[in-house]
C-alpha atoms as a PDB file:
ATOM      1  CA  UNK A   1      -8.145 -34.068   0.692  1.00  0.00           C
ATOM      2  CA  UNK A   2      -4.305 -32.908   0.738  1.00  0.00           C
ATOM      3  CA  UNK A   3      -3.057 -34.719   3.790  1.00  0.00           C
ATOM      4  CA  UNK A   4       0.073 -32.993   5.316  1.00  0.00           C
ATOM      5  CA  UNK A   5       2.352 -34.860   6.829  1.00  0.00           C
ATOM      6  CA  UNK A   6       5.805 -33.409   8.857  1.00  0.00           C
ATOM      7  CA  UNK A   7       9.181 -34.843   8.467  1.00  0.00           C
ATOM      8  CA  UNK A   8      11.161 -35.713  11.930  1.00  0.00           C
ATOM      9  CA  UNK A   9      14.835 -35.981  12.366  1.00  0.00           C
ATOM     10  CA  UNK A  10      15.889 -36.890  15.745  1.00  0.00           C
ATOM     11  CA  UNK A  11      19.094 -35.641  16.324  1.00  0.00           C
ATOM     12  CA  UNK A  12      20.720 -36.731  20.220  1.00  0.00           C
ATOM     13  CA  UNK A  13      17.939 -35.972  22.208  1.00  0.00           C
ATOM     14  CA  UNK A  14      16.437 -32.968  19.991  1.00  0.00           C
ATOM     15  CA  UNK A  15      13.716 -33.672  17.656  1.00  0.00           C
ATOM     16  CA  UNK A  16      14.102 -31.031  14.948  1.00  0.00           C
ATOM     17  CA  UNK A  17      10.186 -30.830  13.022  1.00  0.00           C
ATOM     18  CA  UNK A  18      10.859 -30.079   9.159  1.00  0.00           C
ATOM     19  CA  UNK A  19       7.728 -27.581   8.818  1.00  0.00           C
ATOM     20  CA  UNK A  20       6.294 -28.095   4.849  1.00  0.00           C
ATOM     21  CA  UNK A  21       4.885 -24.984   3.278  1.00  0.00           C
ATOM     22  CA  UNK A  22       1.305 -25.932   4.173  1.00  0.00           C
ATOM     23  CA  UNK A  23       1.970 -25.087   8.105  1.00  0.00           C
ATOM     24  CA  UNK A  24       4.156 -23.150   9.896  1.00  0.00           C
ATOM     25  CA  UNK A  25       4.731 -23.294  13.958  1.00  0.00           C
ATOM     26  CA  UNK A  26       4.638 -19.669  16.278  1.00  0.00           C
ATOM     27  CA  UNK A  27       6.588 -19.691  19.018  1.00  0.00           C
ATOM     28  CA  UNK A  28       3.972 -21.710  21.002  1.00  0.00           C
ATOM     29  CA  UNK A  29       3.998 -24.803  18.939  1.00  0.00           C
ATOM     30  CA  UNK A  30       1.055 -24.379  17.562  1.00  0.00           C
ATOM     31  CA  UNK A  31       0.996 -24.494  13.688  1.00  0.00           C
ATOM     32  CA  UNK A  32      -1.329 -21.834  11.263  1.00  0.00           C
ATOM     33  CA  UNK A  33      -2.099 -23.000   8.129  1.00  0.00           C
ATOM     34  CA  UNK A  34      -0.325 -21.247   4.834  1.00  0.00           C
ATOM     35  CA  UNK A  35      -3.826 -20.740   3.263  1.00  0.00           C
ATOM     36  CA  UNK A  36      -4.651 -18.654   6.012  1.00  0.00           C
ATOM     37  CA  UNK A  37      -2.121 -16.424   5.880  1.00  0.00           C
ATOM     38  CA  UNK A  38      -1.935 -15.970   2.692  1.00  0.00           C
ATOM     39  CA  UNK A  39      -5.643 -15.231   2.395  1.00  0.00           C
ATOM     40  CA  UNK A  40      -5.359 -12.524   5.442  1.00  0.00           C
ATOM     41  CA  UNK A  41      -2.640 -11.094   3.397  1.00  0.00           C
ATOM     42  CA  UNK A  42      -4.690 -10.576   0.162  1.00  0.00           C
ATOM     43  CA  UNK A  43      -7.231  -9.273   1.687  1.00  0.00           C
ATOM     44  CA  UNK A  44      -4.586  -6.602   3.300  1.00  0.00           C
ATOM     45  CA  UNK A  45      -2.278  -6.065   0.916  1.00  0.00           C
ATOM     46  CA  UNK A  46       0.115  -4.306   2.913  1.00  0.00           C
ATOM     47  CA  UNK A  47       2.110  -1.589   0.640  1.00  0.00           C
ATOM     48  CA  UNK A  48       5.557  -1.575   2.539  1.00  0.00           C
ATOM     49  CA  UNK A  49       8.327  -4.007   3.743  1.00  0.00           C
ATOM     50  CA  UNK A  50       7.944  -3.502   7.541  1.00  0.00           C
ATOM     51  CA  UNK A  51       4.240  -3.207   7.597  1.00  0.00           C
ATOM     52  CA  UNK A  52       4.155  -6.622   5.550  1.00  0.00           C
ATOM     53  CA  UNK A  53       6.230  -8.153   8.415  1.00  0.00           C
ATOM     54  CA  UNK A  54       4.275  -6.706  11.310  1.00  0.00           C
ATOM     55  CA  UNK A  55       0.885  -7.736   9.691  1.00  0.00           C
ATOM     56  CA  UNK A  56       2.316 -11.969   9.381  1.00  0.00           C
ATOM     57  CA  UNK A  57       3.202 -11.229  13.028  1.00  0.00           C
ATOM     58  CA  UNK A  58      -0.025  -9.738  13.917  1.00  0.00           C
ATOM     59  CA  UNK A  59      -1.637 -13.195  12.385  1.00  0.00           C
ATOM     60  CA  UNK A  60       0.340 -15.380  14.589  1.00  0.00           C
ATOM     61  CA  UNK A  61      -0.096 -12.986  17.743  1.00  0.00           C
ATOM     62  CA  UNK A  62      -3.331 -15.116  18.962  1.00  0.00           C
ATOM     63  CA  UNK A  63      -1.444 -18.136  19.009  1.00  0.00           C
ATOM     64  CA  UNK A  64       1.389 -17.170  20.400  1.00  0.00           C
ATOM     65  CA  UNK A  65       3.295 -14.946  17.360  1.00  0.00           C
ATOM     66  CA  UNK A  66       5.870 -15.828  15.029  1.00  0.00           C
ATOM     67  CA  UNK A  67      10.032 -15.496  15.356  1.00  0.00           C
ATOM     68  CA  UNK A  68      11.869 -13.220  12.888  1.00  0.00           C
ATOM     69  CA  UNK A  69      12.612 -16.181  10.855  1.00  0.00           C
ATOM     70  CA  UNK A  70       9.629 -17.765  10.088  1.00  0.00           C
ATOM     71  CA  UNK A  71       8.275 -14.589   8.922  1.00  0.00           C
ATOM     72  CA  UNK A  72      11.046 -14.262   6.605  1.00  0.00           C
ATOM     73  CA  UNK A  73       9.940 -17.974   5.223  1.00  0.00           C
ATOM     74  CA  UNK A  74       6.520 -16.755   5.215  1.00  0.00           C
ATOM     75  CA  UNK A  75       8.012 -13.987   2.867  1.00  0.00           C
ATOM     76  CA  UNK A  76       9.813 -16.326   0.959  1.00  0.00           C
ATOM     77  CA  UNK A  77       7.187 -18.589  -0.213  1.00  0.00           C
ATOM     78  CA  UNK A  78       4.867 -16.439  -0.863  1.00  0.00           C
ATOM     79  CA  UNK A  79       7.926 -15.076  -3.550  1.00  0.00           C
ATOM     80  CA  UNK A  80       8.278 -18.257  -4.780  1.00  0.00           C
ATOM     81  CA  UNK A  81       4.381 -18.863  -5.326  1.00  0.00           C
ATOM     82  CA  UNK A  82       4.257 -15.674  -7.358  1.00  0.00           C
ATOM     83  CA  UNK A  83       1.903 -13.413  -4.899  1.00  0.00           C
ATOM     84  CA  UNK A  84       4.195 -10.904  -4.195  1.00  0.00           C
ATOM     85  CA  UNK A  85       7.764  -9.742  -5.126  1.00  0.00           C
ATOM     86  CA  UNK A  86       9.878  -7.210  -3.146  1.00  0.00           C
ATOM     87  CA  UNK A  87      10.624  -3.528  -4.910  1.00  0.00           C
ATOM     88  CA  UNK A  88      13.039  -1.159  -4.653  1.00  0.00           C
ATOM     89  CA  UNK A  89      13.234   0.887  -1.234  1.00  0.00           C
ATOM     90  CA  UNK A  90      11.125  -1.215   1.076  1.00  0.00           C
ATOM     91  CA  UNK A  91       8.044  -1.808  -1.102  1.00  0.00           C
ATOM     92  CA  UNK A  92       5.506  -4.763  -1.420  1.00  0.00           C
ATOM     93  CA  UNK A  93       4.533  -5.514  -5.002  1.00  0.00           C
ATOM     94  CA  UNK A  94       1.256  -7.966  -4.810  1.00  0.00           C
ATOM     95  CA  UNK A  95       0.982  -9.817  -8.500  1.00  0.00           C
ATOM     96  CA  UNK A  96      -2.104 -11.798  -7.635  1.00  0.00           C
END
């Protein structure tokens, strides 16, 4: 079983969580699983850059929704794991 484990920092009085790629936290704290997104998001396969970014926040709506930039991380890793890539003039290009 892949245990996940976060990395904390305490900086002053802040405690800054390092989120891994596994999780990632909406803006309630609460933390959906990579997995699931990415499975939601195959089964969707939106076409177009600003319906792939409202569908990730849609996702993390019942839990409280995600900020701007973790749905630009989202985005990112599913780049760098070689689901998707981003086309010319606002287009989502799904490779798996």
């Amino acid at each position: 079983e892949n245990i996940i484990e976060n990395d904390f920092t305490s900086i002053g009085k802040e405690l800054i969580v390092h989120q891994t790629k596994e999780e990632f936290f909406t803006l309630t704290k609460r933390l959906i699983k990579y997995s699931v997104i990415k499975k939601k998001l195959l089964v969707q396969k939106p076409k177009a850059i600003p319906k792939l970014r409202n569908f990730i926040k849609q996702i993390g709506q019942c839990e409280g929704g995600f900020s701007d930039a973790i749905i630009e991380n989202i985005i990112s890793e599913l780049i760098k794991d070689e689901v998707l890539n981003l086309g010319d003039s606002e287009t989502v290009n799904w490779l798996k």
